[in-house]
C-alpha atoms as a PDB file:
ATOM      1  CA  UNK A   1      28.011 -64.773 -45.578  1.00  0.00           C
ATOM      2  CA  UNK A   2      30.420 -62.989 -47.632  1.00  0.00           C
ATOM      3  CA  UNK A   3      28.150 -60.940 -49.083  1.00  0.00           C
ATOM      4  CA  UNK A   4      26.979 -59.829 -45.850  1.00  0.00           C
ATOM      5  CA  UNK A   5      29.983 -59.306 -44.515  1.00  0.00           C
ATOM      6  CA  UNK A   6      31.080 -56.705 -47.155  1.00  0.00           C
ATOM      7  CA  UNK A   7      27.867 -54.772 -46.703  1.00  0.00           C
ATOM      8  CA  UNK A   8      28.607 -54.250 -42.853  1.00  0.00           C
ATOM      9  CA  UNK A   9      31.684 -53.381 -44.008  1.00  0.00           C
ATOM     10  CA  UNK A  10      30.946 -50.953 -46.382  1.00  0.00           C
ATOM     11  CA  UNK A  11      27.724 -49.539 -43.954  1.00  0.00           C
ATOM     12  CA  UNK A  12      30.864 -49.063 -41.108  1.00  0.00           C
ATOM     13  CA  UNK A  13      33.231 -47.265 -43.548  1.00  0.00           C
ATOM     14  CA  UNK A  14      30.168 -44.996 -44.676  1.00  0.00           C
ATOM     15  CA  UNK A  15      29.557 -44.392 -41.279  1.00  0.00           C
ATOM     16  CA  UNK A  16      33.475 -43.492 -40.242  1.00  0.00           C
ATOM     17  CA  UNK A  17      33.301 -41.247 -43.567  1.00  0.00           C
ATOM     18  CA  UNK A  18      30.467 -39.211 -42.044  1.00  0.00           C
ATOM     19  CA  UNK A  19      31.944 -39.160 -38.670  1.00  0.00           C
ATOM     20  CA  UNK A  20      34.926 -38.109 -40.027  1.00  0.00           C
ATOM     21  CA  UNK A  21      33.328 -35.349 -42.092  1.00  0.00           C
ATOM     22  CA  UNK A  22      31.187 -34.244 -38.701  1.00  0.00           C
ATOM     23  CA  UNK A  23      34.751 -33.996 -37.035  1.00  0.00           C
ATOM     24  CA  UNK A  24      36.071 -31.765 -39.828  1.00  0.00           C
ATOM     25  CA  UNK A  25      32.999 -29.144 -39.565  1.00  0.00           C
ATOM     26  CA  UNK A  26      32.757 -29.344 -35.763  1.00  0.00           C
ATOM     27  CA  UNK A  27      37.191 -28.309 -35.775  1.00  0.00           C
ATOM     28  CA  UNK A  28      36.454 -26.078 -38.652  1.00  0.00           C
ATOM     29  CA  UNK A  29      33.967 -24.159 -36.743  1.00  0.00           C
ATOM     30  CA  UNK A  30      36.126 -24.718 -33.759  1.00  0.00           C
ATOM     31  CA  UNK A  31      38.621 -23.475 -35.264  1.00  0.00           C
ATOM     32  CA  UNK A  32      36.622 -20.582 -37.227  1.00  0.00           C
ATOM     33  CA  UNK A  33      35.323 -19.188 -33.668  1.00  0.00           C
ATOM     34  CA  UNK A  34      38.552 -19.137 -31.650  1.00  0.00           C
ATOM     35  CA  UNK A  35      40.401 -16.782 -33.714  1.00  0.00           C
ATOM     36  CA  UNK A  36      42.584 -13.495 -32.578  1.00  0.00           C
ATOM     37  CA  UNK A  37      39.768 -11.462 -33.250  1.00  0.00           C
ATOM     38  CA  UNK A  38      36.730 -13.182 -31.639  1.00  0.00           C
ATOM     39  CA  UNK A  39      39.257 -13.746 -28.914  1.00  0.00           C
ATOM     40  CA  UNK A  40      40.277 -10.048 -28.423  1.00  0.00           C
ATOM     41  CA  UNK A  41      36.297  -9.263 -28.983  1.00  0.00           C
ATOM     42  CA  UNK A  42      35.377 -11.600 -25.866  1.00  0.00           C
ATOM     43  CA  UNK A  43      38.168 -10.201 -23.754  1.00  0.00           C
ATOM     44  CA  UNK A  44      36.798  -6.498 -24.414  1.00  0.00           C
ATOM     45  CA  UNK A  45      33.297  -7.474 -23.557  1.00  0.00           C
ATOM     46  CA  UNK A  46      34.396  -9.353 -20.182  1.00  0.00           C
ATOM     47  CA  UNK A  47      36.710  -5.989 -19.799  1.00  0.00           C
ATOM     48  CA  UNK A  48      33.184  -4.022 -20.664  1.00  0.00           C
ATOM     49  CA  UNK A  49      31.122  -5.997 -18.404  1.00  0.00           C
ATOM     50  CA  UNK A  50      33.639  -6.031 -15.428  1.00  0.00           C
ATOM     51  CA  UNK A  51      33.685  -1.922 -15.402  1.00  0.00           C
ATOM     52  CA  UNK A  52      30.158  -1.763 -15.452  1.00  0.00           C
ATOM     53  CA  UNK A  53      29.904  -4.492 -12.797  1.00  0.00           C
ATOM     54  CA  UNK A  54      32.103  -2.562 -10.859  1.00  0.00           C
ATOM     55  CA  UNK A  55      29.594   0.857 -11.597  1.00  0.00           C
ATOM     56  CA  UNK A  56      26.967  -0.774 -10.451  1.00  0.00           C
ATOM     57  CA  UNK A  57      28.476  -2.239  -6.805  1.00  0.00           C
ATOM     58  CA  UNK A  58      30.059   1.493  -6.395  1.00  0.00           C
ATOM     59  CA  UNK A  59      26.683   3.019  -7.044  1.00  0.00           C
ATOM     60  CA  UNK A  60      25.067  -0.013  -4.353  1.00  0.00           C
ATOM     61  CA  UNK A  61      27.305   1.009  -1.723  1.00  0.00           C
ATOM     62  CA  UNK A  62      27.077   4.462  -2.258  1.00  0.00           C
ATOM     63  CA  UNK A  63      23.186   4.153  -1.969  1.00  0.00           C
ATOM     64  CA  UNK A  64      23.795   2.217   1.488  1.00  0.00           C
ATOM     65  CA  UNK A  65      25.654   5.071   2.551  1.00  0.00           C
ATOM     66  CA  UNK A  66      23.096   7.785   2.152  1.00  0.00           C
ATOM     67  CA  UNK A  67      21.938   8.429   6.000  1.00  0.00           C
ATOM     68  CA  UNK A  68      18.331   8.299   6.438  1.00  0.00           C
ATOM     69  CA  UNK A  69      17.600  11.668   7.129  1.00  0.00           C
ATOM     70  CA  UNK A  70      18.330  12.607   3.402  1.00  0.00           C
ATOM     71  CA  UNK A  71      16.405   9.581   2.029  1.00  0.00           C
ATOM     72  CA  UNK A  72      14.095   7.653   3.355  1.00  0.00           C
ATOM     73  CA  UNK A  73      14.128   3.467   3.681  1.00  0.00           C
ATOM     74  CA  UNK A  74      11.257   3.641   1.155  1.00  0.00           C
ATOM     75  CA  UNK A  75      12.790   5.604  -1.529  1.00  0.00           C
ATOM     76  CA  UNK A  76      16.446   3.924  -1.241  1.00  0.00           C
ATOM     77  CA  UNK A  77      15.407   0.795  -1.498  1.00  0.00           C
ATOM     78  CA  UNK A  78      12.931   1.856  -4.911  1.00  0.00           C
ATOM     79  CA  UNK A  79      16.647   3.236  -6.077  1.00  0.00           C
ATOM     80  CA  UNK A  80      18.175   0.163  -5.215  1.00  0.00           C
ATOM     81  CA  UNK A  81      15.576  -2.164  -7.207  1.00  0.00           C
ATOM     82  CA  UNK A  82      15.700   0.767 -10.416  1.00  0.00           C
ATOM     83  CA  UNK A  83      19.609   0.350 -10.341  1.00  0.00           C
ATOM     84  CA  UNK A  84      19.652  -3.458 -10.454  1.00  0.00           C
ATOM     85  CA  UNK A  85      16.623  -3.202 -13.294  1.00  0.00           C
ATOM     86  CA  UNK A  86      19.190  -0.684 -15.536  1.00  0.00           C
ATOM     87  CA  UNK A  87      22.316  -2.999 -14.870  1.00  0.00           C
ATOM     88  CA  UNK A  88      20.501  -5.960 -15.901  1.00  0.00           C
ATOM     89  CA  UNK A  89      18.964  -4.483 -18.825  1.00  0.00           C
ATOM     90  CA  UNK A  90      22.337  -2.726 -20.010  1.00  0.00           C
ATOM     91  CA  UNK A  91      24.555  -6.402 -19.437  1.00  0.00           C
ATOM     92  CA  UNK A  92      21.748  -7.892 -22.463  1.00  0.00           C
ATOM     93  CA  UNK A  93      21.579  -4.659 -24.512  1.00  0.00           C
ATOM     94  CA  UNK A  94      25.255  -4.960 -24.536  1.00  0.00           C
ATOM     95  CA  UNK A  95      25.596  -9.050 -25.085  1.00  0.00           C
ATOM     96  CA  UNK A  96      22.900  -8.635 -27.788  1.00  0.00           C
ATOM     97  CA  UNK A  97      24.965  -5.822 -29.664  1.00  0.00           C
ATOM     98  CA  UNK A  98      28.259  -8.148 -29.175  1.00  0.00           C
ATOM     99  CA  UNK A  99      26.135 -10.856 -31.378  1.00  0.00           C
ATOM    100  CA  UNK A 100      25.523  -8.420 -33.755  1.00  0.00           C
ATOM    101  CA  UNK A 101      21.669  -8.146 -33.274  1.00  0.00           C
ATOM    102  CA  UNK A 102      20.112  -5.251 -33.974  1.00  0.00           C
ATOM    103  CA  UNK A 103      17.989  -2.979 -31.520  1.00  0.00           C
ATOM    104  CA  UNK A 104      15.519  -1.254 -34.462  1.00  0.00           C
ATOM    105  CA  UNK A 105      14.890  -4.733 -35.373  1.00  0.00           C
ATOM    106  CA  UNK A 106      14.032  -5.539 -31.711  1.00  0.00           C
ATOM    107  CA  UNK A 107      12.226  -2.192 -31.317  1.00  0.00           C
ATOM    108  CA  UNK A 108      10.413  -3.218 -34.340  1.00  0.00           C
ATOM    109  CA  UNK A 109       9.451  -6.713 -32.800  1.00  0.00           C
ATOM    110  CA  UNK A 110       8.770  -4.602 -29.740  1.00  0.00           C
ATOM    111  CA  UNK A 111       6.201  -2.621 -31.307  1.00  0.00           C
ATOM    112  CA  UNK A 112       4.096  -5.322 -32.733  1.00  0.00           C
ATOM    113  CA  UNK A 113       4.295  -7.685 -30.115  1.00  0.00           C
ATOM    114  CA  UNK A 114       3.149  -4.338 -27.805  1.00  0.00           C
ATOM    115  CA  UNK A 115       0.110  -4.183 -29.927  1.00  0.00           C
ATOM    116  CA  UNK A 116      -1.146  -7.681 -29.299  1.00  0.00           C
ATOM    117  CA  UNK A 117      -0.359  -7.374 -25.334  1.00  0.00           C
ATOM    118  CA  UNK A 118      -0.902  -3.895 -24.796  1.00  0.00           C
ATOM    119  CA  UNK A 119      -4.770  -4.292 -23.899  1.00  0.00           C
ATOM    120  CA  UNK A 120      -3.741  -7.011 -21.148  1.00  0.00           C
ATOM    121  CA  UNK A 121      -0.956  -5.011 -19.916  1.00  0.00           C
ATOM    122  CA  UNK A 122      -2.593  -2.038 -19.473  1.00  0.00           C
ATOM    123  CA  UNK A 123      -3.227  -2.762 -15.623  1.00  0.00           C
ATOM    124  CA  UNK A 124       0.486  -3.869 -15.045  1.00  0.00           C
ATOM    125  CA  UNK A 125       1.764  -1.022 -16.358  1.00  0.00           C
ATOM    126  CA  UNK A 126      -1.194   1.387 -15.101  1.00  0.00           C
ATOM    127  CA  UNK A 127       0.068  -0.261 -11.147  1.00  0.00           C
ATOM    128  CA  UNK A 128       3.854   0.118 -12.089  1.00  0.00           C
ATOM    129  CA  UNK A 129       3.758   3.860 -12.670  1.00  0.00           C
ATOM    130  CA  UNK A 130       1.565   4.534  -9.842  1.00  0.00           C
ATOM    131  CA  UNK A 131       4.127   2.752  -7.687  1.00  0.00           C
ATOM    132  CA  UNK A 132       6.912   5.147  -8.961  1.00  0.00           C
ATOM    133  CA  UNK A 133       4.647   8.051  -7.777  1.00  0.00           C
ATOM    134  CA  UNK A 134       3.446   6.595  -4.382  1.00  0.00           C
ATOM    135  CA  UNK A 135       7.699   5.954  -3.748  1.00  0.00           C
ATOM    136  CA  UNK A 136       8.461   9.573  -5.134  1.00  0.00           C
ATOM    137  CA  UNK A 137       5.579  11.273  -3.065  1.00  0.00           C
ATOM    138  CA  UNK A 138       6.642   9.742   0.463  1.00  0.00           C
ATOM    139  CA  UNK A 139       3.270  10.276   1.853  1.00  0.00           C
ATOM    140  CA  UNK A 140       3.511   6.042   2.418  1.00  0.00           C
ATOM    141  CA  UNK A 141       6.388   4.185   4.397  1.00  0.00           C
ATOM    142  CA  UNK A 142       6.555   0.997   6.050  1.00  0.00           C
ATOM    143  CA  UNK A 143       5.165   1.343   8.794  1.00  0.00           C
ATOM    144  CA  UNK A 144       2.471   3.239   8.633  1.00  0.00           C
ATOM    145  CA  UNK A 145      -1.695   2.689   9.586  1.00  0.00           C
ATOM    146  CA  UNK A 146      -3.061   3.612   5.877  1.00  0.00           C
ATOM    147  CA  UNK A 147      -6.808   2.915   5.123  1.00  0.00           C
ATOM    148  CA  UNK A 148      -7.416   2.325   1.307  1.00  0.00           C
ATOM    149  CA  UNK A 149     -10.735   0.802  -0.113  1.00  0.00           C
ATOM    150  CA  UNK A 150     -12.001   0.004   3.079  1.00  0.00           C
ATOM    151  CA  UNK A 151      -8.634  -1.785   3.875  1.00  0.00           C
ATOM    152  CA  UNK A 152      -7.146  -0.860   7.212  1.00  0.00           C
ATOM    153  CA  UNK A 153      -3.517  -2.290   8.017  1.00  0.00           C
ATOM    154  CA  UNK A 154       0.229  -1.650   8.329  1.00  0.00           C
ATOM    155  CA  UNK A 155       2.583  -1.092   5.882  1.00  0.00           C
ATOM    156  CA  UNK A 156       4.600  -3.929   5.124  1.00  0.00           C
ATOM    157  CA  UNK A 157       6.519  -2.936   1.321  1.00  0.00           C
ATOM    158  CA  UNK A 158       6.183  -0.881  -0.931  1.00  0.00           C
ATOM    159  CA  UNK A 159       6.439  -2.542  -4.426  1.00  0.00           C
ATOM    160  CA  UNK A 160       6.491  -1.483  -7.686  1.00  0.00           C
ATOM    161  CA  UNK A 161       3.490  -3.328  -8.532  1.00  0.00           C
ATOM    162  CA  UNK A 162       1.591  -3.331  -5.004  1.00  0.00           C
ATOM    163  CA  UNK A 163       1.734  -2.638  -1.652  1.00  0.00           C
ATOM    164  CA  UNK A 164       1.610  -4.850   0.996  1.00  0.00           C
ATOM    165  CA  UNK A 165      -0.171  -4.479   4.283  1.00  0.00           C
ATOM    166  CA  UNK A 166      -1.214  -6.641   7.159  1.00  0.00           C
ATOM    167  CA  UNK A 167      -4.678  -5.661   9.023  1.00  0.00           C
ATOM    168  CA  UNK A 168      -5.251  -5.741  12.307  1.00  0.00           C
ATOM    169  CA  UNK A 169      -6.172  -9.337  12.541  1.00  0.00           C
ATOM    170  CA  UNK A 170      -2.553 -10.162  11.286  1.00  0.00           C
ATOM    171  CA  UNK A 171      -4.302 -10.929   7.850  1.00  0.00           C
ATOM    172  CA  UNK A 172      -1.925 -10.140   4.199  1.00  0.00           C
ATOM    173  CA  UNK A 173      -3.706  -7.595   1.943  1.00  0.00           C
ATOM    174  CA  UNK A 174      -2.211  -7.159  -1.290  1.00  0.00           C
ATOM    175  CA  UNK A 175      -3.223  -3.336  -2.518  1.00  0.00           C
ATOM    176  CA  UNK A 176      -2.533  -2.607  -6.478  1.00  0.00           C
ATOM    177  CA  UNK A 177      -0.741   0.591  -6.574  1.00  0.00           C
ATOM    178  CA  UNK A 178      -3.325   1.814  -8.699  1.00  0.00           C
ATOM    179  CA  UNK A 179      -5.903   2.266  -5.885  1.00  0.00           C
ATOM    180  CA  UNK A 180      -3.896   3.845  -3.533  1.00  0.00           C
ATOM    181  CA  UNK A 181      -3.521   7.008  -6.213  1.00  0.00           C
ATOM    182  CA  UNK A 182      -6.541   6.532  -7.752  1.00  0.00           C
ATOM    183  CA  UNK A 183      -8.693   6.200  -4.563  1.00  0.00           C
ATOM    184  CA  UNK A 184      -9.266   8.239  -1.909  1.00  0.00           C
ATOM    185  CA  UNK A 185      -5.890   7.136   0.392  1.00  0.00           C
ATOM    186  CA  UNK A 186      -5.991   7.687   3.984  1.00  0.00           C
ATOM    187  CA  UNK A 187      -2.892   7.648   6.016  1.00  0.00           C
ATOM    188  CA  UNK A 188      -3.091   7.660   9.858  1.00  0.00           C
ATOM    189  CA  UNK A 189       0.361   7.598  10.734  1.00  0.00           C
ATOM    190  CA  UNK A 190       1.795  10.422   8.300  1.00  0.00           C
ATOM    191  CA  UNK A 191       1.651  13.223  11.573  1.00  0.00           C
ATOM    192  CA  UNK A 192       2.772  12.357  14.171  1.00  0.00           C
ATOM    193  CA  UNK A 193      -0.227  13.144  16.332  1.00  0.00           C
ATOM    194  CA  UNK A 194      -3.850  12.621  16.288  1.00  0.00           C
ATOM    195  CA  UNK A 195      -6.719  14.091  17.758  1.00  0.00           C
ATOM    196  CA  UNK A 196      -9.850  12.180  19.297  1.00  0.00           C
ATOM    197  CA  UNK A 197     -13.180  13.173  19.599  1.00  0.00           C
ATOM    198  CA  UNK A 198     -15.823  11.891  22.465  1.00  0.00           C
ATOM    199  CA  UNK A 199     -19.680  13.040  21.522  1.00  0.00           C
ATOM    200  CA  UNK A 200     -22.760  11.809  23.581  1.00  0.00           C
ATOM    201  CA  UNK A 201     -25.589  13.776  25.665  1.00  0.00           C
ATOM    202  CA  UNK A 202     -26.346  14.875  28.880  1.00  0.00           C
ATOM    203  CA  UNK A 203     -29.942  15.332  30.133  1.00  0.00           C
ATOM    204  CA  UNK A 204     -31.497  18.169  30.067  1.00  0.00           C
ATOM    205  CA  UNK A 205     -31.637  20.044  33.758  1.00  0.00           C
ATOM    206  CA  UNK A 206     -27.896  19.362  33.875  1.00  0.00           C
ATOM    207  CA  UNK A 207     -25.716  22.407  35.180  1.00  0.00           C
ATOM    208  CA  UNK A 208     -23.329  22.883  31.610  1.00  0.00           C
ATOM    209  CA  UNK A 209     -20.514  24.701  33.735  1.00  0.00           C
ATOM    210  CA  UNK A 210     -20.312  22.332  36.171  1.00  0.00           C
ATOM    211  CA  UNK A 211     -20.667  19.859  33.411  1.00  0.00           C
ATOM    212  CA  UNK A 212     -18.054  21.104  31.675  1.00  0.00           C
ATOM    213  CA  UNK A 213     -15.363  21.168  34.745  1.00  0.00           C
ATOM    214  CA  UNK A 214     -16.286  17.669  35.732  1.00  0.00           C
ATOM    215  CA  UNK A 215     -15.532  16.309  32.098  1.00  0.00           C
ATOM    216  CA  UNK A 216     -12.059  18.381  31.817  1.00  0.00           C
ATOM    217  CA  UNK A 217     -11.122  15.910  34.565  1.00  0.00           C
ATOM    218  CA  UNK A 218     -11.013  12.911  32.219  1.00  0.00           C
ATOM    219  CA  UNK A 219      -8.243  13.587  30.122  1.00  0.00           C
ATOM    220  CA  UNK A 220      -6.088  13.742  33.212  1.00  0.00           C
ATOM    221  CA  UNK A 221      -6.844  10.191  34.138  1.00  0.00           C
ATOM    222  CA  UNK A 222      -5.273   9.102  30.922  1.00  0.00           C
ATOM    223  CA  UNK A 223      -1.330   9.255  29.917  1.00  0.00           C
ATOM    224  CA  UNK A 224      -1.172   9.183  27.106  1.00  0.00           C
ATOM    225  CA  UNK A 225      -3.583  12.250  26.155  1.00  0.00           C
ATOM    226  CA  UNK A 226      -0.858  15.300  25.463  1.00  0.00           C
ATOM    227  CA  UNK A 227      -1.112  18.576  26.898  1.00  0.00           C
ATOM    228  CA  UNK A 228      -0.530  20.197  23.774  1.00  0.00           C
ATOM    229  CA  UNK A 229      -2.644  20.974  22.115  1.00  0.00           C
ATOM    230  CA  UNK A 230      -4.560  21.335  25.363  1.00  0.00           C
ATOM    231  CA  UNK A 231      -8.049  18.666  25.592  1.00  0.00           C
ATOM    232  CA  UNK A 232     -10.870  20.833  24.812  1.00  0.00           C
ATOM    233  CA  UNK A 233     -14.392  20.592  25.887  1.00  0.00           C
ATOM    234  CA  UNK A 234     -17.575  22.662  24.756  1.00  0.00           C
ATOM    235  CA  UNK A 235     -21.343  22.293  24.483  1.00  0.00           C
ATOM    236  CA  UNK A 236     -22.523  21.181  20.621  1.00  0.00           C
ATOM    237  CA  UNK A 237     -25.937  22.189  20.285  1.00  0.00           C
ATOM    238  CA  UNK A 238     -29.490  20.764  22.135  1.00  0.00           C
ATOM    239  CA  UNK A 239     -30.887  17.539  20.335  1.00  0.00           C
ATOM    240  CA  UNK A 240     -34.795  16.682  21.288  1.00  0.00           C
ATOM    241  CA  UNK A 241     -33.885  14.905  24.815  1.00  0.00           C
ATOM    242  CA  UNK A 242     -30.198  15.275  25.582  1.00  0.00           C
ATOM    243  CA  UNK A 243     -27.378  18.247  25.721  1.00  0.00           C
ATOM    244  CA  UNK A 244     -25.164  17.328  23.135  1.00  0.00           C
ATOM    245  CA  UNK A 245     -21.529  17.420  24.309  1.00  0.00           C
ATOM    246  CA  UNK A 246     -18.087  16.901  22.826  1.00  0.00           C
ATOM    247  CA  UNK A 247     -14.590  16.041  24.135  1.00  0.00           C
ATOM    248  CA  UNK A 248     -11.488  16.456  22.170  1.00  0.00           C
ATOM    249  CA  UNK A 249      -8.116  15.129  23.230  1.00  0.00           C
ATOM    250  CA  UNK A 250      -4.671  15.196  21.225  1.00  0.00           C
ATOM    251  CA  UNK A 251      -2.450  11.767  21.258  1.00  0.00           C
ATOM    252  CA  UNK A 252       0.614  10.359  19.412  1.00  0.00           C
ATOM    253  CA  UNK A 253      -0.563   8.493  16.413  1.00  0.00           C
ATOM    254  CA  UNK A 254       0.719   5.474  17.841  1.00  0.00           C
ATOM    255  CA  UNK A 255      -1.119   5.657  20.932  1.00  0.00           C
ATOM    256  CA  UNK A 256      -4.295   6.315  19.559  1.00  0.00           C
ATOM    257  CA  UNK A 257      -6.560   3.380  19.826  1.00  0.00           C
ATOM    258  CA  UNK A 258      -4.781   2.921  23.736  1.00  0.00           C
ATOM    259  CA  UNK A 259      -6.024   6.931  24.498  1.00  0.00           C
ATOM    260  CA  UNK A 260      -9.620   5.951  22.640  1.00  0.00           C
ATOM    261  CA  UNK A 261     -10.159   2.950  24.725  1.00  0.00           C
ATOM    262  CA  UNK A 262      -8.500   5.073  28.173  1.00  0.00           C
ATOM    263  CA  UNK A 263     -10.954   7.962  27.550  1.00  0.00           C
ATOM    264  CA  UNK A 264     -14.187   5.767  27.232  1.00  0.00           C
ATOM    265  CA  UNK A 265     -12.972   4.638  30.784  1.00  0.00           C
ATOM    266  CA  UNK A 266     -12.230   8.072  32.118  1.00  0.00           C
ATOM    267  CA  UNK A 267     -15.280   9.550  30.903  1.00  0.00           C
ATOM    268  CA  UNK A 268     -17.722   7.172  32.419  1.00  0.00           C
ATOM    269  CA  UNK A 269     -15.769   7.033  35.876  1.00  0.00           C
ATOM    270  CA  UNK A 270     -15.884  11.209  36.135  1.00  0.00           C
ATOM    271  CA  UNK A 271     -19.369  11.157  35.251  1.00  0.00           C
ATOM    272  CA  UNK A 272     -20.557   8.433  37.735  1.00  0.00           C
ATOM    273  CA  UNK A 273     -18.542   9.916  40.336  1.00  0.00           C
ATOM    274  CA  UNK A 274     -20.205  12.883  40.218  1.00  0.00           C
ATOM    275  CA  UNK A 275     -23.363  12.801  39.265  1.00  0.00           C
ATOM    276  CA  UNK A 276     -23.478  13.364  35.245  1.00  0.00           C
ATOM    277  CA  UNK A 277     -26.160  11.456  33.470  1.00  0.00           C
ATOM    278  CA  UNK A 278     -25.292  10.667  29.714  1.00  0.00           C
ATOM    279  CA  UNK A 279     -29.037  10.947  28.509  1.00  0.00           C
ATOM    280  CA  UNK A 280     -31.166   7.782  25.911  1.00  0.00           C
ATOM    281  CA  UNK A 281     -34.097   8.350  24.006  1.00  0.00           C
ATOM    282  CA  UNK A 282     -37.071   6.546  25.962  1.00  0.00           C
ATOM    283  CA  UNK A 283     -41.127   5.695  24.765  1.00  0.00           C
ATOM    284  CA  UNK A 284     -43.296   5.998  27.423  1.00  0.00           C
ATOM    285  CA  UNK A 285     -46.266   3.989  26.737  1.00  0.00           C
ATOM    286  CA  UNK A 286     -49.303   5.216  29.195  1.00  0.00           C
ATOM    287  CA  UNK A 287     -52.413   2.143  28.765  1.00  0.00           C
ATOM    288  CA  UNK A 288     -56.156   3.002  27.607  1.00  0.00           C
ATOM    289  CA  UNK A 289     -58.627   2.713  30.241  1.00  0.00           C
ATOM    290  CA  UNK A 290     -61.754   1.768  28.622  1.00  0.00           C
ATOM    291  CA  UNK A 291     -63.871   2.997  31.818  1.00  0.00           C
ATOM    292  CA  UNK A 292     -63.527   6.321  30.553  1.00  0.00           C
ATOM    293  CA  UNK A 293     -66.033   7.714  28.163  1.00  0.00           C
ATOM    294  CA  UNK A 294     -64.272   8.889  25.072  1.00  0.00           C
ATOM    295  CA  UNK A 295     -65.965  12.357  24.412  1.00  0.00           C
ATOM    296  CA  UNK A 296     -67.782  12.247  20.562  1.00  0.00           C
ATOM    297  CA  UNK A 297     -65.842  14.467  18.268  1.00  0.00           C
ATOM    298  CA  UNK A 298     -66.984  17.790  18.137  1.00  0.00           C
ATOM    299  CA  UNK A 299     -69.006  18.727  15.061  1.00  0.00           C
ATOM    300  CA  UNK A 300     -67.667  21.870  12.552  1.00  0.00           C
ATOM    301  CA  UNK A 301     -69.640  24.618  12.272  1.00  0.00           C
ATOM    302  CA  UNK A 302     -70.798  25.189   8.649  1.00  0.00           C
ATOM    303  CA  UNK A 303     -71.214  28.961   7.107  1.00  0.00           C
ATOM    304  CA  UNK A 304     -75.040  29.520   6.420  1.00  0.00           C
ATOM    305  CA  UNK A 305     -76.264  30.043   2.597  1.00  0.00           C
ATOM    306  CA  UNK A 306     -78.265  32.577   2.347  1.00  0.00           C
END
């Protein structure tokens, strides 16, 4: 038992020895760390941080400021989004210098790591500068009816990576920036009127004047058509059965598929009324009677040889 007991005894003493010396390095670091200079260092890089903090709100609120006639929603908020990327990434450039880390060394990592990554990345960055441009051009804000890729929807933001749009069946479409500047990009909403056009036929035997009167009377039946430009009508050319016709009316862009779907209306109500018939292509089959003797075909007459 004694012999025991002075081995536990010696193991705890060891063990207080260690701790002791643990203690010792721990305060000596302590110690080591909170010094007059690291302590004046820390203060200047709170003092740093805190005036570009205070930039970077001045800079937010002057943004917010900007009316909307000078800038668009579109483009303030991309400057909003590039000013919180540049304040983020100068608060780590500037705690990474405080540390004492280098930036050609992190360049340096930068480069080879960009080697190994730069095939896969190639269609992040490829969207991310195309989003830049489509923000910069303003030919895009929320809002608008755009047709990309055979995508038709509204505008819903306008990311750096994508744009998002709804379609007319309230379904999310998410559109890689890419497309919209590598594709052909249609925007329906960028004037602020459109123009439709109505083409069909009219039999043949039809009096075109009168034609033409009776079909001016359909864009009045419909509010939303604007007077100017003026709805034009005019004769397009004769098909094999039918007078081929058009009718062009002028509408805001917002308006437009109302004025399509009031114009169909209007246009079959003026014709019925008086007496316009749109014409159809028609086979008119005519039955064989077998009574009648088919005549034997007639034989050629051959040139004589001499």
């Amino acid at each position: 038992m004694d012999e025991s007991t002075s081995a536990v005894t010696i193991g705890v003493q060891q063990a207080q020895e260690q701790l002791s010396k643990h203690k010792e390095t721990l305060f000596a670091w302590v110690k080591s760390f909170f010094t007059w200079t690291n302590l004046f260092r820390a203060a200047g890089a709170l003092f740093v941080i805190g005036i570009i903090w205070f930039l970077y709100k001045l800079a937010f609120h002057a943004l917010n400021r900007i009316p909307e006639q000078k800038i668009n929603k579109e483009n303030n908020l991309a400057l909003h989004k590039l000013l919180k990327y540049v304040f983020y990434s100068v608060i780590v450039m500037y705690i990474l210098s405080c540390f004492g880390i280098k930036f050609t060394a992190l360049l340096g990592a930068a480069g080879i790591a960009g080697l190994a990554v730069g095939f896969a990345a190639q269609t992040t960055v490829s969207n991310v500068i195309s989003g830049l441009f489509v923000i910069t051009e303003g030919v895009v804000k929320v809002g608008d009816l755009i047709v990309v890729s055979g995508v038709t929807g509204n505008v819903d933001s306008i990311d750096l990576l994508s744009t998002k749009v709804h379609t007319l069946d309230n379904q999310l479409v998410r559109i890689p920036n890419s497309s919209i500047i590598n594709t052909t990009f249609q925007n329906n909403s960028y004037y602020a009127t459109r123009r439709i056009t109505f083409a069909f036929g009219l039999k043949y035997g039809t009096d075109i004047r009168y034609a033409l009167d009776v079909l001016l009377k359909a864009p009045e039946l419909c509010e939303t058509v604007i007077k100017k430009p003026a709805p034009a009508v005019w004769v397009d050319g004769f098909g094999d059965s039918n007078i081929n016709m058009i009718v062009a009316v002028w509408c805001k862009s917002s308006d437009f598929l109302k004025t399509k779907n009031d114009m169909f209306v209007a246009l079959m109500r003026v014709m019925n009324e008086n007496g316009l018939v749109i014409s159809y292509n028609c086979v008119e089959i005519v039955p064989h009677d077998d009574s009648t003797p088919v005549p034997p075909p007639a034989k050629k007459s051959g040139a004589r040889r001499s």
